[in-house]
C-alpha atoms as a PDB file:
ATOM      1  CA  UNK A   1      -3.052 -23.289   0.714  1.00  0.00           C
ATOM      2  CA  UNK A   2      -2.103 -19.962   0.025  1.00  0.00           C
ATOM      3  CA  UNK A   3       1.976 -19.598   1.171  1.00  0.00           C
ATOM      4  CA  UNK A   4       2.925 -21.153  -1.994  1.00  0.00           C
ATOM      5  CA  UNK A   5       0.670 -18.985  -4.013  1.00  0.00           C
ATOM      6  CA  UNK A   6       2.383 -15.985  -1.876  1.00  0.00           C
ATOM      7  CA  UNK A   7      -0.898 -15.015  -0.433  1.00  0.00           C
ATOM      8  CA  UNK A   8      -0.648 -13.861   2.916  1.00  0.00           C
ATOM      9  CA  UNK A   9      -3.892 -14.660   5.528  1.00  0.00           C
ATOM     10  CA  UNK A  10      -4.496 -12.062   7.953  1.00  0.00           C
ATOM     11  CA  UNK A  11      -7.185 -13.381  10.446  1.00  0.00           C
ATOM     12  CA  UNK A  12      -8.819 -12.742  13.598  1.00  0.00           C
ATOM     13  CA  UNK A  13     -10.927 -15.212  15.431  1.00  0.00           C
ATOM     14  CA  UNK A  14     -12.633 -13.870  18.517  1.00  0.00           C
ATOM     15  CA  UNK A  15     -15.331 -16.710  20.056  1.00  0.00           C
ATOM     16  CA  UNK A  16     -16.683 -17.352  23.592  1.00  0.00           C
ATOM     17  CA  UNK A  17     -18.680 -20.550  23.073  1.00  0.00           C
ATOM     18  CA  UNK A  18     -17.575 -23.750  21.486  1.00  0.00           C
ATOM     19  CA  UNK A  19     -21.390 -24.591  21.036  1.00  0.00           C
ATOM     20  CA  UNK A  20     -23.051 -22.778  17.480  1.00  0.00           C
ATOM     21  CA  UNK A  21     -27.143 -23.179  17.339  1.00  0.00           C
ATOM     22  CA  UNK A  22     -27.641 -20.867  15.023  1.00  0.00           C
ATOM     23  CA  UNK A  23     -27.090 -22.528  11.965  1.00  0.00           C
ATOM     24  CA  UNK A  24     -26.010 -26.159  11.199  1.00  0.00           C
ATOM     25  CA  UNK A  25     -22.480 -26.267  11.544  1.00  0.00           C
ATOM     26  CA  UNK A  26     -22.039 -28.229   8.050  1.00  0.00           C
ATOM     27  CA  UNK A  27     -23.721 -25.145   6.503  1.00  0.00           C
ATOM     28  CA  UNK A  28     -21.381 -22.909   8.231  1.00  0.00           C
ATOM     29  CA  UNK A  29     -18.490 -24.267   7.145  1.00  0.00           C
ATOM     30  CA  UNK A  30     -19.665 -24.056   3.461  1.00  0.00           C
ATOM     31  CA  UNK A  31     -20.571 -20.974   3.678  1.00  0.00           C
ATOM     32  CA  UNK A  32     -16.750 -20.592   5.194  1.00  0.00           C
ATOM     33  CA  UNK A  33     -14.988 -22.135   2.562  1.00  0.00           C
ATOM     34  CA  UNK A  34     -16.925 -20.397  -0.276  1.00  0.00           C
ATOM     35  CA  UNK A  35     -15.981 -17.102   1.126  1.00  0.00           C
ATOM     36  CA  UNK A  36     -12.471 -18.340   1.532  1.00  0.00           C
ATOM     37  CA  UNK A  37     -12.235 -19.934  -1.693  1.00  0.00           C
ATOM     38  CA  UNK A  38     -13.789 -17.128  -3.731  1.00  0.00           C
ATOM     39  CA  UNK A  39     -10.669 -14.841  -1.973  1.00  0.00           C
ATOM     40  CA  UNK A  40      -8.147 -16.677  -2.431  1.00  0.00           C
ATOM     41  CA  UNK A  41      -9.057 -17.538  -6.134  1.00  0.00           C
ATOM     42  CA  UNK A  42      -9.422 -13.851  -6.873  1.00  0.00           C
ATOM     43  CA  UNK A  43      -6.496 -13.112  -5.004  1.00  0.00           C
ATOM     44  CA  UNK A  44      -4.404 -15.822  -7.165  1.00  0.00           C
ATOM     45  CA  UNK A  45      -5.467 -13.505 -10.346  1.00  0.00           C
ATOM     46  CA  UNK A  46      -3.444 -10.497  -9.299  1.00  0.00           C
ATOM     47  CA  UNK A  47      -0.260  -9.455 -10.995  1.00  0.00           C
ATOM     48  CA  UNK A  48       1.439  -8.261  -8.561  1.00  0.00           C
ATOM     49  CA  UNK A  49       2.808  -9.315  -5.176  1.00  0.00           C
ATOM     50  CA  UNK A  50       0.531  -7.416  -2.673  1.00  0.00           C
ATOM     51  CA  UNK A  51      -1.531 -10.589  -2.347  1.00  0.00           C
ATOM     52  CA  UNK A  52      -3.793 -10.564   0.841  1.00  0.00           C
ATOM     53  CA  UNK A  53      -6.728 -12.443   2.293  1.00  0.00           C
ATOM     54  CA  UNK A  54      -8.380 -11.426   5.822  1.00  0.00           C
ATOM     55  CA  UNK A  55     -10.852 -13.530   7.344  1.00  0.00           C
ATOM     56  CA  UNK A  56     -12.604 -12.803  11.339  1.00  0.00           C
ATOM     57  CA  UNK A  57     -14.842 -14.169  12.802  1.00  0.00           C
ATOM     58  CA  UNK A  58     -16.891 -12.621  15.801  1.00  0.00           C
ATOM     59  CA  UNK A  59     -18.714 -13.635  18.600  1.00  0.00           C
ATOM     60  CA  UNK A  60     -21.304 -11.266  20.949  1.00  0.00           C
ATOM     61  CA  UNK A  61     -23.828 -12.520  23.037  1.00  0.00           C
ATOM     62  CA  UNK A  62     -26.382 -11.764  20.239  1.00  0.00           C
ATOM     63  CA  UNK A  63     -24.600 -12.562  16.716  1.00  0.00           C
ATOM     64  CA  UNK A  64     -22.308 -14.466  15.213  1.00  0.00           C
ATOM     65  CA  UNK A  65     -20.333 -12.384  12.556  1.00  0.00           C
ATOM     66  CA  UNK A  66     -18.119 -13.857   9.857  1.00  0.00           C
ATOM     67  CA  UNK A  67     -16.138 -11.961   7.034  1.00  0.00           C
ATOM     68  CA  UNK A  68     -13.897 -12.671   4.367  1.00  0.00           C
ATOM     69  CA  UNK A  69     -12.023  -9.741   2.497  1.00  0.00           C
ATOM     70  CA  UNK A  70      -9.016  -9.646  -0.349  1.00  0.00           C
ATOM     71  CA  UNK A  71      -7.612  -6.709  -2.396  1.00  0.00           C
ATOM     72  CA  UNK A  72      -9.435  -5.907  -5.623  1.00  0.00           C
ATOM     73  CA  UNK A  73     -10.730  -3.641  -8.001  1.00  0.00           C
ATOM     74  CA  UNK A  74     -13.457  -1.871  -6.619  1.00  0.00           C
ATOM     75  CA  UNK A  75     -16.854  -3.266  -7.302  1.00  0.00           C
ATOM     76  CA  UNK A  76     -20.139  -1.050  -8.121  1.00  0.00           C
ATOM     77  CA  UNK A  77     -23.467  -2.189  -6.716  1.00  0.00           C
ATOM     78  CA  UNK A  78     -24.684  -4.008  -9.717  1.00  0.00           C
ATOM     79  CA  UNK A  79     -21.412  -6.085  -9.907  1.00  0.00           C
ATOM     80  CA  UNK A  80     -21.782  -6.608  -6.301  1.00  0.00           C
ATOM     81  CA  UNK A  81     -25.642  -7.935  -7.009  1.00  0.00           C
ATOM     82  CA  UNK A  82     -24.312 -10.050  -9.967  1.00  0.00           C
ATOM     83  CA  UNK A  83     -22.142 -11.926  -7.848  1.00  0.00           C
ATOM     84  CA  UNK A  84     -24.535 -13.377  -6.515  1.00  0.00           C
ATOM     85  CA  UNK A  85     -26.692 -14.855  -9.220  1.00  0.00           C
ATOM     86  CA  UNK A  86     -25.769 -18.328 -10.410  1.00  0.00           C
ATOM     87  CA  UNK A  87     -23.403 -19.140 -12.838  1.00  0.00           C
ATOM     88  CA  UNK A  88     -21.975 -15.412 -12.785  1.00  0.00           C
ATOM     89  CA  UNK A  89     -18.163 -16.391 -12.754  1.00  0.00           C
ATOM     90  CA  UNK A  90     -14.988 -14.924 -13.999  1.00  0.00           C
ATOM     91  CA  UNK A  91     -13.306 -18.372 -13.663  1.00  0.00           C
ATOM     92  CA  UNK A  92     -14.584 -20.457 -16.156  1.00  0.00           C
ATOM     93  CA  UNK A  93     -17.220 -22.803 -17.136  1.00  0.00           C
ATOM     94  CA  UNK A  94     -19.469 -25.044 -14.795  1.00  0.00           C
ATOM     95  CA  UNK A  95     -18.727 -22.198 -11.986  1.00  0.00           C
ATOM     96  CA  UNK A  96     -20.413 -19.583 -10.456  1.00  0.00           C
ATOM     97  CA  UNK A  97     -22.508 -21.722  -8.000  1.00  0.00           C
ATOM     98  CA  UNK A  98     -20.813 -20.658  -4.372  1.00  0.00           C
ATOM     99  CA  UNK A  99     -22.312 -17.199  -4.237  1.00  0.00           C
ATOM    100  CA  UNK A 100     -25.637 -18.271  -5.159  1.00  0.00           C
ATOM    101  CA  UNK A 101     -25.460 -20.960  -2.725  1.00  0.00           C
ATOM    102  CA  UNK A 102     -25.122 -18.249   0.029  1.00  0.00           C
ATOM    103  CA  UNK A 103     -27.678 -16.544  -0.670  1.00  0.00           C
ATOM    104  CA  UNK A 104     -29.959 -19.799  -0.810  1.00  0.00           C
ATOM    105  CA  UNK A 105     -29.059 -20.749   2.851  1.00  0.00           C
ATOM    106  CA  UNK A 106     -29.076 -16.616   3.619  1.00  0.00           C
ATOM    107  CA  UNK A 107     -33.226 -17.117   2.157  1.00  0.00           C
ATOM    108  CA  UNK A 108     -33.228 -20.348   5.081  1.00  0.00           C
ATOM    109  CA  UNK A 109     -31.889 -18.953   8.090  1.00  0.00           C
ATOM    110  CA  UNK A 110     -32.654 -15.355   7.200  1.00  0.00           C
ATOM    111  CA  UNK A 111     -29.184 -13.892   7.923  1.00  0.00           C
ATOM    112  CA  UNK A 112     -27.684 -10.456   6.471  1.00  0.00           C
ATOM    113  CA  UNK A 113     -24.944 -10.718   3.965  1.00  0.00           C
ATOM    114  CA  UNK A 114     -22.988  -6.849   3.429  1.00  0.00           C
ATOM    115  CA  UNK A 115     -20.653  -6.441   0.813  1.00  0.00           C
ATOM    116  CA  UNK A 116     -18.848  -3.676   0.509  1.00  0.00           C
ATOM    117  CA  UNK A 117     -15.374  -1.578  -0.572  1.00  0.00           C
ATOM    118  CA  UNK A 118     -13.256  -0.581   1.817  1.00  0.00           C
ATOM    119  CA  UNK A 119     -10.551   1.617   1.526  1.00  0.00           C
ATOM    120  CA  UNK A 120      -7.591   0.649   3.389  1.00  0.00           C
ATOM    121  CA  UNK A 121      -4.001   2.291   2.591  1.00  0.00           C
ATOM    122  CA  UNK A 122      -5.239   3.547  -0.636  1.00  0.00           C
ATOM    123  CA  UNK A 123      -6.415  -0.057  -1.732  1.00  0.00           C
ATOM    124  CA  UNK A 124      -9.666  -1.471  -2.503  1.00  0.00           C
ATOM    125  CA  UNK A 125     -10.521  -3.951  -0.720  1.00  0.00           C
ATOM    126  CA  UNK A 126     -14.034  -6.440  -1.036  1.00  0.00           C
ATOM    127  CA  UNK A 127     -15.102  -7.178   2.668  1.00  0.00           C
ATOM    128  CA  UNK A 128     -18.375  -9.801   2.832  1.00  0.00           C
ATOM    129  CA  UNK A 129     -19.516 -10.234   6.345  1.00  0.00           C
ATOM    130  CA  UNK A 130     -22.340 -12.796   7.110  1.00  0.00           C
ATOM    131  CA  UNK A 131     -24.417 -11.729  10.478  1.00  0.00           C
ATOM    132  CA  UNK A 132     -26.147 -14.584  11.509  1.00  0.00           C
ATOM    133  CA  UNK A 133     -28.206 -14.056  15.104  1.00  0.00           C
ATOM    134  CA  UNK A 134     -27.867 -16.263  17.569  1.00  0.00           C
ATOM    135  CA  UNK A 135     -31.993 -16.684  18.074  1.00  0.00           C
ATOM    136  CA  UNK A 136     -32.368 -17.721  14.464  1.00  0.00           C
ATOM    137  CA  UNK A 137     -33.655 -21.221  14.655  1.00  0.00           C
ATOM    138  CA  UNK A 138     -32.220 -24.062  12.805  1.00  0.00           C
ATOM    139  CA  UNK A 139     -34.011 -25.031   9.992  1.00  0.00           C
END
């Protein structure tokens, strides 16, 4: 997906159970490829070469911890908060929806969603992480 574009995926995957109950695996993997997609779409936008995407995920006996980061321009806290409202998009009509679509699962399993900048090597960087505990009932 993203070696032609000249994106380069940095990841880290660290899991100790092959069995997830906190959340429906379907919704997990939206919630996944939203955060991945968003990235990488951003990251497509950028005129130069320094064209990055991370992506862990994180396993503890108590949570299960995803995040998806790419470079960008940093982001104040009402941006951040429009983000998330549907149909805010810089992409185009008809857009706008995956976002929005976190936050209504975050609203049914009652996970914590961070955003934040992060400053790494003198570049901004939006990190999301999605903290979902492992008692949190399937609903």
């Amino acid at each position: 997906m993203g070696a032609e574009k000249g994106i380069e995926v940095l990841f880290k995957v660290i899991v100790y159970s092959t069995k997830i109950d906190c959340i429906s695996i379907f919704d997990l993997n939206e919630i996944i490829g939203i955060l991945l997609d968003n990235a990488y779409e951003e990251t497509t936008f950028r005129s130069d070469d320094n064209k990055k995407v991370y992506f862990d995920v994180e396993e503890n006996p108590n949570e299960l911890m995803i995040g998806v980061g790419n470079l960008c321009e940093y982001k104040t806290r009402e941006q951040i908060i429009e983000m998330f409202q549907s149909d805010n998009t810089t992409k185009g009509s008809n857009r706008g929806l995956g976002l929005a679509k976190i936050k209504d699962y975050q609203e049914n399993y009652g996970f914590d969603i961070m955003v934040e900048n992060k400053q790494i090597n003198n570049q901004n960087w939006i990190y999301f992480k999605i903290v979902i505990l492992k008692e949190t009932a399937i609903i």
